[in-house]
C-alpha atoms as a PDB file:
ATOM      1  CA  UNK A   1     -59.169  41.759  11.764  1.00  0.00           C
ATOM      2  CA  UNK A   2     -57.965  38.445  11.170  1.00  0.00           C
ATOM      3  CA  UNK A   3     -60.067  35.481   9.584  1.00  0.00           C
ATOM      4  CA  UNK A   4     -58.691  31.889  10.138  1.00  0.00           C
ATOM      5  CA  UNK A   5     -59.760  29.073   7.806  1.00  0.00           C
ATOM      6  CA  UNK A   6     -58.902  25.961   9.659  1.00  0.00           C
ATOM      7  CA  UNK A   7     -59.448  21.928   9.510  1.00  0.00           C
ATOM      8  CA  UNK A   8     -58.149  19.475  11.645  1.00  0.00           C
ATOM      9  CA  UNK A   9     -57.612  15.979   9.408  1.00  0.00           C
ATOM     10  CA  UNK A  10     -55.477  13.066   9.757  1.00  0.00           C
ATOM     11  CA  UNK A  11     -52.940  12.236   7.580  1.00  0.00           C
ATOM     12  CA  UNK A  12     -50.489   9.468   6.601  1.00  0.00           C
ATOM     13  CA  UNK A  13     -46.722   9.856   7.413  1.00  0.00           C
ATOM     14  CA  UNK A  14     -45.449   7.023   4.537  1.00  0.00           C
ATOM     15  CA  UNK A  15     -42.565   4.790   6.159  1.00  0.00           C
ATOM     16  CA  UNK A  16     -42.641   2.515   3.461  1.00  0.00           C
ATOM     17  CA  UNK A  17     -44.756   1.491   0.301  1.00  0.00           C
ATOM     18  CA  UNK A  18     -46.225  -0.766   2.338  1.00  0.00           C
ATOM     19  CA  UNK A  19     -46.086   1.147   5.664  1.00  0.00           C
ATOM     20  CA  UNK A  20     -47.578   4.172   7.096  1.00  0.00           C
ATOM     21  CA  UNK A  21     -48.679   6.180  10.818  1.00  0.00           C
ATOM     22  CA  UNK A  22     -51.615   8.127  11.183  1.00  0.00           C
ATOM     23  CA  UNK A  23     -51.031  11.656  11.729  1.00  0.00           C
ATOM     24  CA  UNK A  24     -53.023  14.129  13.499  1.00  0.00           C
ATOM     25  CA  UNK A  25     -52.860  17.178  11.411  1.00  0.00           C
ATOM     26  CA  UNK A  26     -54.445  20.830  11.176  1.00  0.00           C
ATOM     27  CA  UNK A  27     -54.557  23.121   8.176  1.00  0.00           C
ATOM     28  CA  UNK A  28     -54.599  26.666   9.156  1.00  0.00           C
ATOM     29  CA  UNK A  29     -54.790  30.121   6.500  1.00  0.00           C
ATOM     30  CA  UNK A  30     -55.026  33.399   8.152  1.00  0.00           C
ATOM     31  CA  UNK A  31     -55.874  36.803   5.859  1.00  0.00           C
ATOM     32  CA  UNK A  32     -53.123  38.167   8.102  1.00  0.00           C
ATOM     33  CA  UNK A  33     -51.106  35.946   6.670  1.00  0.00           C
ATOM     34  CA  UNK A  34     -52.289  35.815   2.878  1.00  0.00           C
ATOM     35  CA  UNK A  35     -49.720  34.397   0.853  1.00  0.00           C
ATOM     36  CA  UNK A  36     -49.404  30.627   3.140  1.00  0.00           C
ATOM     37  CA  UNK A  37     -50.571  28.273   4.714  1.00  0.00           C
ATOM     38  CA  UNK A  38     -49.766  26.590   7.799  1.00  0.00           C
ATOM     39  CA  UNK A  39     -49.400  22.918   8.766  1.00  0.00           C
ATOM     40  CA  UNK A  40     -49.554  21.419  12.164  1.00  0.00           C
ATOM     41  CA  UNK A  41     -48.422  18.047  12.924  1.00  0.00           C
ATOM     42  CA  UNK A  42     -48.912  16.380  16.162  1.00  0.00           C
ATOM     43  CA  UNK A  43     -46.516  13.510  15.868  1.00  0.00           C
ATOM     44  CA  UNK A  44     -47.051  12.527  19.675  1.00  0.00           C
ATOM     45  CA  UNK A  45     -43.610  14.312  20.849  1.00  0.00           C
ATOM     46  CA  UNK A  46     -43.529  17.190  23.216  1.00  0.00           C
ATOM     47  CA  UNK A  47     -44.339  20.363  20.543  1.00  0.00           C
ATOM     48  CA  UNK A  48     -46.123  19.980  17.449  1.00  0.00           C
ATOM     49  CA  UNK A  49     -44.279  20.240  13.936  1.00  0.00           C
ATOM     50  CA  UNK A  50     -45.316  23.309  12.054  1.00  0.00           C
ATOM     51  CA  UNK A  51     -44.405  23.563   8.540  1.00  0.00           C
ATOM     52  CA  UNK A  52     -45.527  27.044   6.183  1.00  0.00           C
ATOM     53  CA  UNK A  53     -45.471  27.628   2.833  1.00  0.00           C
ATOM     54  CA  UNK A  54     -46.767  29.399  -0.452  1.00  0.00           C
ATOM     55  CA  UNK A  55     -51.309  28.276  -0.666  1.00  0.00           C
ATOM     56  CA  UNK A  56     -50.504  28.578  -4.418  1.00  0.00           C
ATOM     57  CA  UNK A  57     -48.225  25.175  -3.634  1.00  0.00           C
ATOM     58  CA  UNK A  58     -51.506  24.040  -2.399  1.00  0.00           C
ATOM     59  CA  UNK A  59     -53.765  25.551  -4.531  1.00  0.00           C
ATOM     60  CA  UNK A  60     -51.734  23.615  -7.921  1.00  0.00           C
ATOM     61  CA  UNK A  61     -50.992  20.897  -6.128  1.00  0.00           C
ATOM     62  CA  UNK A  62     -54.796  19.363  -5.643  1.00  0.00           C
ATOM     63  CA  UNK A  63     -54.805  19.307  -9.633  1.00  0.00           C
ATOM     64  CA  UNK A  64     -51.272  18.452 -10.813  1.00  0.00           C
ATOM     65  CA  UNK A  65     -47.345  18.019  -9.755  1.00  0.00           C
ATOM     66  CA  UNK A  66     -45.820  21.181  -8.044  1.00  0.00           C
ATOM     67  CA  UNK A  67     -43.150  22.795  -5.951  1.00  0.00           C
ATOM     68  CA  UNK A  68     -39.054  21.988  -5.737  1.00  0.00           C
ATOM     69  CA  UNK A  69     -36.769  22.346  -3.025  1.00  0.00           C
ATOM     70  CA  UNK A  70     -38.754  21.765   0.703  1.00  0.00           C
ATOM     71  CA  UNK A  71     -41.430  21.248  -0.339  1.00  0.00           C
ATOM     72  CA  UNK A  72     -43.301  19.313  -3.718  1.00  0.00           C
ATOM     73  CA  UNK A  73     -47.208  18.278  -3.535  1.00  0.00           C
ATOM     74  CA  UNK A  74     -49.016  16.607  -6.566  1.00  0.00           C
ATOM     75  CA  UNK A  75     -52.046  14.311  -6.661  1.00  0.00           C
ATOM     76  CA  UNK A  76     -52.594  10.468  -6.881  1.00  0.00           C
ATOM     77  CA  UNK A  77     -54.262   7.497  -6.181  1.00  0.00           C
ATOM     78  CA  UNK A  78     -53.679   4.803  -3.299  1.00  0.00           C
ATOM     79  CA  UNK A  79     -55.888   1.829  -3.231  1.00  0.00           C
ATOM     80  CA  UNK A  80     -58.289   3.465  -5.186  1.00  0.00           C
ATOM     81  CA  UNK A  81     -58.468   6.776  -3.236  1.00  0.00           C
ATOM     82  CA  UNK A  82     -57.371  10.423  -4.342  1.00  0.00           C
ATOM     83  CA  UNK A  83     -54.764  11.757  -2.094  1.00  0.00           C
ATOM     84  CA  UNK A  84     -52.244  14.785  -2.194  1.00  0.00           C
ATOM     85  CA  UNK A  85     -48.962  13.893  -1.620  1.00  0.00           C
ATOM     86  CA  UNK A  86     -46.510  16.227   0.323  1.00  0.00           C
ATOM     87  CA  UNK A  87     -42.774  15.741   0.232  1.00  0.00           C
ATOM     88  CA  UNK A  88     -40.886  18.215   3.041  1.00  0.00           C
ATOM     89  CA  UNK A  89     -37.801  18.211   2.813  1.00  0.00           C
ATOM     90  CA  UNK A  90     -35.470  20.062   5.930  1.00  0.00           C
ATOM     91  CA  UNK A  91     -31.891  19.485   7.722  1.00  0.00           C
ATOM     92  CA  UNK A  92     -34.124  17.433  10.166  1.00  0.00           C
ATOM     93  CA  UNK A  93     -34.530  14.679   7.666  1.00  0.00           C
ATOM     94  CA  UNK A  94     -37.154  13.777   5.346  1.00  0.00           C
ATOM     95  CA  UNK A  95     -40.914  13.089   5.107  1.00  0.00           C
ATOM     96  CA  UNK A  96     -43.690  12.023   2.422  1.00  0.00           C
ATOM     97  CA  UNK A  97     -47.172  12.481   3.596  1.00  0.00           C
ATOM     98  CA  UNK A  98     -50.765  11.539   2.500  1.00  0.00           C
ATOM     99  CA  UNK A  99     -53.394  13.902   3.103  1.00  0.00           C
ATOM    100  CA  UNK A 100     -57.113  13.319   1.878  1.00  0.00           C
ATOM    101  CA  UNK A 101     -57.931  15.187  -1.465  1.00  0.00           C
ATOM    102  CA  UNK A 102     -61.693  15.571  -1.241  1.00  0.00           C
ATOM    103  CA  UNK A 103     -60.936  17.629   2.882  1.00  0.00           C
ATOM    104  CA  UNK A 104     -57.866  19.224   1.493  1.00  0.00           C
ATOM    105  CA  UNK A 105     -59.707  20.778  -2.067  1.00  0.00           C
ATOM    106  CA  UNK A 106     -62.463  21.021   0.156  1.00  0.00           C
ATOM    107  CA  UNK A 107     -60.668  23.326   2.786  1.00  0.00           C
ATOM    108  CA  UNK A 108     -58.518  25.154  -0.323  1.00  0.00           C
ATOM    109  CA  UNK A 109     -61.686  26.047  -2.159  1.00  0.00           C
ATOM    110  CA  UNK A 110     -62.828  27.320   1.672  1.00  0.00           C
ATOM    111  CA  UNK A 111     -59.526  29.826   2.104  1.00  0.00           C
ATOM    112  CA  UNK A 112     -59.655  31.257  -2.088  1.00  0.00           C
ATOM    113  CA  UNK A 113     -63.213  31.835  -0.838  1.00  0.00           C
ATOM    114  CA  UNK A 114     -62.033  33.962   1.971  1.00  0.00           C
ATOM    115  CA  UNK A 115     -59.692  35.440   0.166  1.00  0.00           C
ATOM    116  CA  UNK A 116     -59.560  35.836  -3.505  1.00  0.00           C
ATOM    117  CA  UNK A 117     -56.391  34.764  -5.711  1.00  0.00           C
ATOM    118  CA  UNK A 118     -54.922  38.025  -6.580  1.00  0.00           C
ATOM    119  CA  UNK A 119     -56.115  40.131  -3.615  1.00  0.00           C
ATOM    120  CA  UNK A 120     -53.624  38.905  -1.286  1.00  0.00           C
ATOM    121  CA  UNK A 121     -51.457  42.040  -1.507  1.00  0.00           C
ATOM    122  CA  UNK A 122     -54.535  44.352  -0.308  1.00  0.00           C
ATOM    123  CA  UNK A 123     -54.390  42.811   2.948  1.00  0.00           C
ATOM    124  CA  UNK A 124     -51.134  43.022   3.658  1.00  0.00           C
ATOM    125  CA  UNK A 125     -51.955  47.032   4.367  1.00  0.00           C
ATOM    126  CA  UNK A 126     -48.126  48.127   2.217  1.00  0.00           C
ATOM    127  CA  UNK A 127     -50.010  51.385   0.823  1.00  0.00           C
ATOM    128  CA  UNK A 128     -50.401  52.151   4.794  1.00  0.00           C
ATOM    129  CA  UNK A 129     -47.364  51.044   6.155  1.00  0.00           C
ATOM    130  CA  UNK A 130     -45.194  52.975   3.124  1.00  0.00           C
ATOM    131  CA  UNK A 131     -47.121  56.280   3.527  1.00  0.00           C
ATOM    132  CA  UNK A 132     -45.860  56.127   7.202  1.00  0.00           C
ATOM    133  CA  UNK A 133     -42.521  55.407   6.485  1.00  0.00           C
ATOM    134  CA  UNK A 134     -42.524  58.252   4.112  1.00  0.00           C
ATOM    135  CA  UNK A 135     -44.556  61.149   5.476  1.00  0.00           C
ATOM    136  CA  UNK A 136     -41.960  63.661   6.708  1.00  0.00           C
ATOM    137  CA  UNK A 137     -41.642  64.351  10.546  1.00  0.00           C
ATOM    138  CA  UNK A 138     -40.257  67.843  11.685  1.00  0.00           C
ATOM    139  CA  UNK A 139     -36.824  66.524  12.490  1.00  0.00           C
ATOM    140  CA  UNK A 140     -36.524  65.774   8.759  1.00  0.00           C
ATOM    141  CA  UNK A 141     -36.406  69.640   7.999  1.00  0.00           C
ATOM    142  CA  UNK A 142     -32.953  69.090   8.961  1.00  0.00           C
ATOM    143  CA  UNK A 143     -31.971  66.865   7.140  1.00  0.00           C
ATOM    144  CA  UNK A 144     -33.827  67.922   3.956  1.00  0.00           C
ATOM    145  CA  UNK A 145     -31.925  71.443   3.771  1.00  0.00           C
ATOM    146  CA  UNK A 146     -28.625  72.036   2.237  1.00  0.00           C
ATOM    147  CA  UNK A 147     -26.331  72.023   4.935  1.00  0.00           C
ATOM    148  CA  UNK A 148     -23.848  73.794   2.613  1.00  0.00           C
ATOM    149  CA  UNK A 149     -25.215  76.721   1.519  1.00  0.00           C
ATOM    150  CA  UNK A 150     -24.093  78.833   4.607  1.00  0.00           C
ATOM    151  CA  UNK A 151     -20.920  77.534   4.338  1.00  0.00           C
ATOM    152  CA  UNK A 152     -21.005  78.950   0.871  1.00  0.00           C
ATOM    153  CA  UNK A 153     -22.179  82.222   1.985  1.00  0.00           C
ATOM    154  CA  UNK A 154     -18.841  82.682   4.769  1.00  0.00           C
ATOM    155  CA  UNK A 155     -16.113  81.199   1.887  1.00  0.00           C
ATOM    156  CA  UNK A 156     -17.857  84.118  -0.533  1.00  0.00           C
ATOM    157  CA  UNK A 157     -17.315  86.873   2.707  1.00  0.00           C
ATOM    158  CA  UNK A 158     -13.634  85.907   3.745  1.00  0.00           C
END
C-alpha cells in the first residue's frame, strides 16, 4: 500500500538578484518510492515540470550546503526570511529556486515521520522479489543436471 506525503507551496523561480516569478509547486514522497522525492512545477506551459531526486538531498539541505551535479540545495536568508535554495541543473538550461524553509522542514520532518531514515530498503520488498527470482521452477531440473555425464557413459562403452 502506498502512503503519499504531499504539499502544494509556491516557490520563487530567481531571474535575477533583483528579480523573481512565483511558482506553483507540489512536493510529493511516496513509501513506494522511498529513497526520493518528487517536485512538480506548474510553470503555466502545457505539462508540468517534474524533477526527482535523493530526500537525503532534502533532508541535509534544510540545515546546511548539499548535492553536486543536477541538483545542489542549502539554506539562507532573503530579506530577512529562511529559504532553501535549489539549483537544477539539465540540458534544458538552468534554474535557481526559492522554496519556504519553515513548509519545506515542515513537510521533510512529515515524510522521515512516515518513513524512518534507514528503513527505506524494507519497503522496497528485495527479500521478496529475490526469493522469486531464485526459487527453482521444474524446467530448471534441466538445466541444473550435468548434461555430460551420459555422454561420458557412451565414450566409456565404444
Amino acid at each position: 500500500m502506498q502512503n503519499a506525503v504531499e504539499r502544494e507551496l509556491e516557490v520563487k523561480l530567481v531571474l535575477s538578484p533583483e528579480r523573481s516569478l512565483p511558482v506553483p509547486a507540489r512536493l510529493s514522497y511516496f513509501t513506494d518510492d522511498p529513497y526520493a522525492v518528487h517536485v512538480t512545477f506548474h510553470i503555466g506551459s502545457e505539462s508540468p515540470v517534474h524533477w526527482t531526486f535523493a530526500r537525503e538531498l532534502l533532508v541535509e539541505g534544510v540545515f546546511r550546503p548539499c548535492g553536486h551535479g543536477d541538483v545542489r540545495i542549502w539554506p539562507t536568508k532573503v530579506d530577512d526570511r529562511g529559504v532553501i535554495c535549489v539549483a537544477l541543473t539539465s540540458p534544458d538550461g538552468n534554474a535557481l529556486l526559492e522554496l519556504p524553509s519553515t513548509a519545506v522542514a515542515a513537510w521533510v520532518e512529515r515524510t522521515l515521520r512516515v518513513v524512518p531514515p534507514g528503513t527505506e530498503s524494507g519497503l522496497l520488498g528485495l527479500d521478496a522479489a529475490l526469493a522469486e527470482l531464485l526459487t527453482p521452477l521444474p524446467a530448471d531440473d534441466l538445466w541444473l543436471s550435468d548434461p555430460w555425464s551420459q555422454d561420458e557413459q557412451q565414450d566409456g562403452e565404444a
